[in-house]
N, C-alpha and C. Protein backbone atom coordinates (compact mmCIF):
# COMPACT_ATOMS: atom_id res chain seq x y z
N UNK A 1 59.65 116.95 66.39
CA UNK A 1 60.86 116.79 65.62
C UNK A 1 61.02 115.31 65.26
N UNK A 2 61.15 114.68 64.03
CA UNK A 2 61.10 113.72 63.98
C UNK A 2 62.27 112.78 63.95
N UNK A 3 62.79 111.51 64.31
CA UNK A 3 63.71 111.16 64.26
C UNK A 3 64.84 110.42 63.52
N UNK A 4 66.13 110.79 63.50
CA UNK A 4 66.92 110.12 62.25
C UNK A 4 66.69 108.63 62.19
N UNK A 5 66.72 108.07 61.36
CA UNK A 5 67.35 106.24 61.24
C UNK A 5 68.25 106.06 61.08
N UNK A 6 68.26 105.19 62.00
CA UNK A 6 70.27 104.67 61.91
C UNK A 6 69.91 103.37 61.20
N UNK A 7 71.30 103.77 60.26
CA UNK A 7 71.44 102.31 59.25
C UNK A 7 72.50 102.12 59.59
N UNK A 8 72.08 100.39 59.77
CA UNK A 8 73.50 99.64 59.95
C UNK A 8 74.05 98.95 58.55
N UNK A 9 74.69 99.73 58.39
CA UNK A 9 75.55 99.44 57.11
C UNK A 9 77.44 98.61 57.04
N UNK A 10 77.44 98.78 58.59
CA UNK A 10 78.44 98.22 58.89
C UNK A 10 78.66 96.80 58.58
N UNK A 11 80.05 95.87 58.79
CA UNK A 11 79.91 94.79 58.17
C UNK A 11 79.71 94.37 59.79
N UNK A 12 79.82 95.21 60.72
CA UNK A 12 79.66 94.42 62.40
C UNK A 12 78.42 94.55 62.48
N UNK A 13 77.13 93.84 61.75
CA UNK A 13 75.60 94.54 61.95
C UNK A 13 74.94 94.28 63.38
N UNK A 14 75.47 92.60 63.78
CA UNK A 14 75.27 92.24 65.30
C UNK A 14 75.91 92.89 66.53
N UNK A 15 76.55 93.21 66.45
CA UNK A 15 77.52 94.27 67.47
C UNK A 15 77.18 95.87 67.50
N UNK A 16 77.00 96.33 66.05
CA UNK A 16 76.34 97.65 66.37
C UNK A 16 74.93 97.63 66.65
N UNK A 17 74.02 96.61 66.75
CA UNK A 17 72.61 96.34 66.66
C UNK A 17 73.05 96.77 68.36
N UNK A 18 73.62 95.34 68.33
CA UNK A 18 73.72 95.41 70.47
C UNK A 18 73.57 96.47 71.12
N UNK A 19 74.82 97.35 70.61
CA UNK A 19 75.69 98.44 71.14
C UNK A 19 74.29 99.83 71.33
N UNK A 20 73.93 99.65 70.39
CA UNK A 20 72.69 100.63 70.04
C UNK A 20 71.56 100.03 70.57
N UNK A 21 70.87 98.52 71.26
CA UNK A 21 70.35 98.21 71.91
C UNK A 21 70.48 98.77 73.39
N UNK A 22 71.95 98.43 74.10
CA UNK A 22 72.53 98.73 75.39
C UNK A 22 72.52 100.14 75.52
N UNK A 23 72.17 101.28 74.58
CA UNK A 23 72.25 102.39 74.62
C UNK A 23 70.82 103.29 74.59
N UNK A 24 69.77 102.02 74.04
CA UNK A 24 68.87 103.04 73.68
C UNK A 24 68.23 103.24 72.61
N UNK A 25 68.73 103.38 71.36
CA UNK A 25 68.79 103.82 70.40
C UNK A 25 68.45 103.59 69.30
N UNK A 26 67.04 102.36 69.59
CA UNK A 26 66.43 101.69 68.54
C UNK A 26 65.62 101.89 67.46
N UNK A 27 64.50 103.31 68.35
CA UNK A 27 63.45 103.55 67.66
C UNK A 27 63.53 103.36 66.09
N UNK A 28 64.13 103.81 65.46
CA UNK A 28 64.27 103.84 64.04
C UNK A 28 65.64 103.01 63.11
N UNK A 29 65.78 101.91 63.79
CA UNK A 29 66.87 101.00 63.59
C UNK A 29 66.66 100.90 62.20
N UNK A 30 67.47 100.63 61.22
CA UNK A 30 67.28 100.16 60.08
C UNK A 30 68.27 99.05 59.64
N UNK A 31 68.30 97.43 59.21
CA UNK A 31 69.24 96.71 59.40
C UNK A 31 68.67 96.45 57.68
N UNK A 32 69.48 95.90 57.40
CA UNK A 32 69.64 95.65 55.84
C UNK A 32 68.85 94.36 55.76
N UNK A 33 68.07 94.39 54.49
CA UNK A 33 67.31 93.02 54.55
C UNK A 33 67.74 92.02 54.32
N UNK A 34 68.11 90.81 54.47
CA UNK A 34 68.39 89.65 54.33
C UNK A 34 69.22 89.41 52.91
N UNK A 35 68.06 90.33 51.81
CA UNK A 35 68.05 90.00 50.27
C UNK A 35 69.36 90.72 50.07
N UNK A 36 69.77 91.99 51.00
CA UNK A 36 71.01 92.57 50.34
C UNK A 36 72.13 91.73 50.86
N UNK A 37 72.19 90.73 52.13
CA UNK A 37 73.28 90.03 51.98
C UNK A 37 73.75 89.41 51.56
N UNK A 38 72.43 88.54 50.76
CA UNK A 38 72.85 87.36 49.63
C UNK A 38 73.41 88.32 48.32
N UNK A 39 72.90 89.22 48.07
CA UNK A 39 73.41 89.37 46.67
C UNK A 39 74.53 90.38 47.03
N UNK A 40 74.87 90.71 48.15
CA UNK A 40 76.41 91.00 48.62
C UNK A 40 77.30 90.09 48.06
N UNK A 41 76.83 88.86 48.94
CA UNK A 41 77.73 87.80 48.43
C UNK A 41 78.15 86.99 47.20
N UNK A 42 76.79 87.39 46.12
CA UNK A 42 77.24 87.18 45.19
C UNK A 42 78.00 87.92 44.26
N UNK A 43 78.01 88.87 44.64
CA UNK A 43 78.08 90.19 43.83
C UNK A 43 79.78 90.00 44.01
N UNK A 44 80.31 90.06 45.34
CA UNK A 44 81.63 89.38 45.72
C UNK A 44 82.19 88.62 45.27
N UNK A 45 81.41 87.06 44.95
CA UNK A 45 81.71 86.20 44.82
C UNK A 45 82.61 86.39 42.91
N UNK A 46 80.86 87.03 42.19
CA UNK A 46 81.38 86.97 40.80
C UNK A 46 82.18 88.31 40.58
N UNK A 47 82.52 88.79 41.16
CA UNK A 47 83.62 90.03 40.39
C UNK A 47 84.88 90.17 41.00
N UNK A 48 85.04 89.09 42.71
CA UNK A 48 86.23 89.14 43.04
C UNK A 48 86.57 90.01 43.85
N UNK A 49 85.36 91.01 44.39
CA UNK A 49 85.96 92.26 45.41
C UNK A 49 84.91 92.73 46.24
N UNK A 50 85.07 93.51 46.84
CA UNK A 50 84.61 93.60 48.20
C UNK A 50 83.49 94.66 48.07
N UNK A 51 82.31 94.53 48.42
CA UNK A 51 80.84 95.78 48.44
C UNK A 51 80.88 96.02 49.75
N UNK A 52 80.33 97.19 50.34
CA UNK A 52 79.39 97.59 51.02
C UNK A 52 77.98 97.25 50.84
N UNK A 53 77.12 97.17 51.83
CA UNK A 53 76.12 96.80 52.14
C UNK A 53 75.40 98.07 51.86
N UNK A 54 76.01 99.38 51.81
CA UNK A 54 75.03 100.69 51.77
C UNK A 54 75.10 100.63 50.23
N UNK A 55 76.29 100.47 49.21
CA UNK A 55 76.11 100.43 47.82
C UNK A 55 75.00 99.11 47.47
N UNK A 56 75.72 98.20 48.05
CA UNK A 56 74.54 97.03 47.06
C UNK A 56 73.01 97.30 47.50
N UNK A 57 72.77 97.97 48.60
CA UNK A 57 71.34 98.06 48.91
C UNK A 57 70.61 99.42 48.09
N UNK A 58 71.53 100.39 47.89
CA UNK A 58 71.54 101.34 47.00
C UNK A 58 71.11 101.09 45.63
N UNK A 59 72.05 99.87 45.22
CA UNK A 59 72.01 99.56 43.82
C UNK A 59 70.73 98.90 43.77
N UNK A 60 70.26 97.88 44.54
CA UNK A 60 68.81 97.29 44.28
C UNK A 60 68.19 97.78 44.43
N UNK A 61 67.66 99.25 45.29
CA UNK A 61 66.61 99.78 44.99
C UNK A 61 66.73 100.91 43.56
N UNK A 62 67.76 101.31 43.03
CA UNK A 62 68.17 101.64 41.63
C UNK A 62 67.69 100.98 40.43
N UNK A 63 67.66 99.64 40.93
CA UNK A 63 67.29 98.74 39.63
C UNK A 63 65.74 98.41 40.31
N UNK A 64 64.77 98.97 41.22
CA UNK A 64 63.41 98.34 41.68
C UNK A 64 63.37 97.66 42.38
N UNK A 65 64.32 97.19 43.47
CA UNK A 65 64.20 96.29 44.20
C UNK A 65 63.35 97.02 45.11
N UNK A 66 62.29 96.36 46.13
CA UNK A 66 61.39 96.51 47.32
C UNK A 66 61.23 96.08 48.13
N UNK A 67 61.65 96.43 49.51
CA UNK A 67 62.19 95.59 50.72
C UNK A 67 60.62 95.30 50.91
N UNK A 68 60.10 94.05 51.34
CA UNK A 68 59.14 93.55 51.60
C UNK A 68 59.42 91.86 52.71
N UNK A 69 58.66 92.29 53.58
CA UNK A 69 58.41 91.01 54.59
C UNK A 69 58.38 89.70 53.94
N UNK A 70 58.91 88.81 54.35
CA UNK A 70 58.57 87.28 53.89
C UNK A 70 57.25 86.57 54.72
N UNK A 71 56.75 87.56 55.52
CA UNK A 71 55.92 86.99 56.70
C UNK A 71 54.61 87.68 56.26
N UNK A 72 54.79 88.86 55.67
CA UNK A 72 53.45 89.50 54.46
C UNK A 72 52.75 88.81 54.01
N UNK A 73 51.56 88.70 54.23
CA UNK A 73 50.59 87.50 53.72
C UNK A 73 50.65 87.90 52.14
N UNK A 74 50.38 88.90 51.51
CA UNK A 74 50.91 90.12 50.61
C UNK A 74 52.15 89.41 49.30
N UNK A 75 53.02 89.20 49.87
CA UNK A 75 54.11 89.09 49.63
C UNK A 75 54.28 88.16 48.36
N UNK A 76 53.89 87.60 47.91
CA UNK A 76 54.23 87.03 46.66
C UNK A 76 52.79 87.58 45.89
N UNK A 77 52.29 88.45 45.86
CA UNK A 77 50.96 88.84 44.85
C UNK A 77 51.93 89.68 44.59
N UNK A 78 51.57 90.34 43.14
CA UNK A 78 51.73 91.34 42.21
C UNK A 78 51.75 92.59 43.04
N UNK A 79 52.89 93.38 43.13
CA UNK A 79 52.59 95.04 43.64
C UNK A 79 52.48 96.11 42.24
N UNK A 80 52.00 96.91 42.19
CA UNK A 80 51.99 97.86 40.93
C UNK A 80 53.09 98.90 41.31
């Protein structure tokens, strides 16, 4: 049976990380990449109101965005 992923979509991402550390409950952690917090914040910044982290991460992979490692040797070549 395979297992759910928990996404932390919350704005507490360090506290539910913990909480779900102290519990167990890692195997399939899913924490938002870095890239969706910056453009959280901009996204905030220029329209004046408040996102979720599950919409804006939603929306970038809508428009092609691709969560990819910065530590990917990979990572700046061309993907098809």
């Amino acid at each position: 049976m395979a297992k759910k992923s928990v996404k932390l979509y919350t704005d507490k991402v360090l506290e539910t990380f913990y909480n779900n550390l102290l519990n167990g409950h890692v195997d399939n952690l899913h924490i938002p990449h870095s890239d969706v917090f910056y453009v959280r914040a901009a996204c905030e910044a220029h329209y004046g109101r408040k996102f979720t982290l599950k919409h804006v991460e939603e929306s970038m992979i809508a428009e092609g965005w691709k969560e990819r490692s910065y530590s990917d040797p990979n990572y700046k070549k061309e993907t098809s």
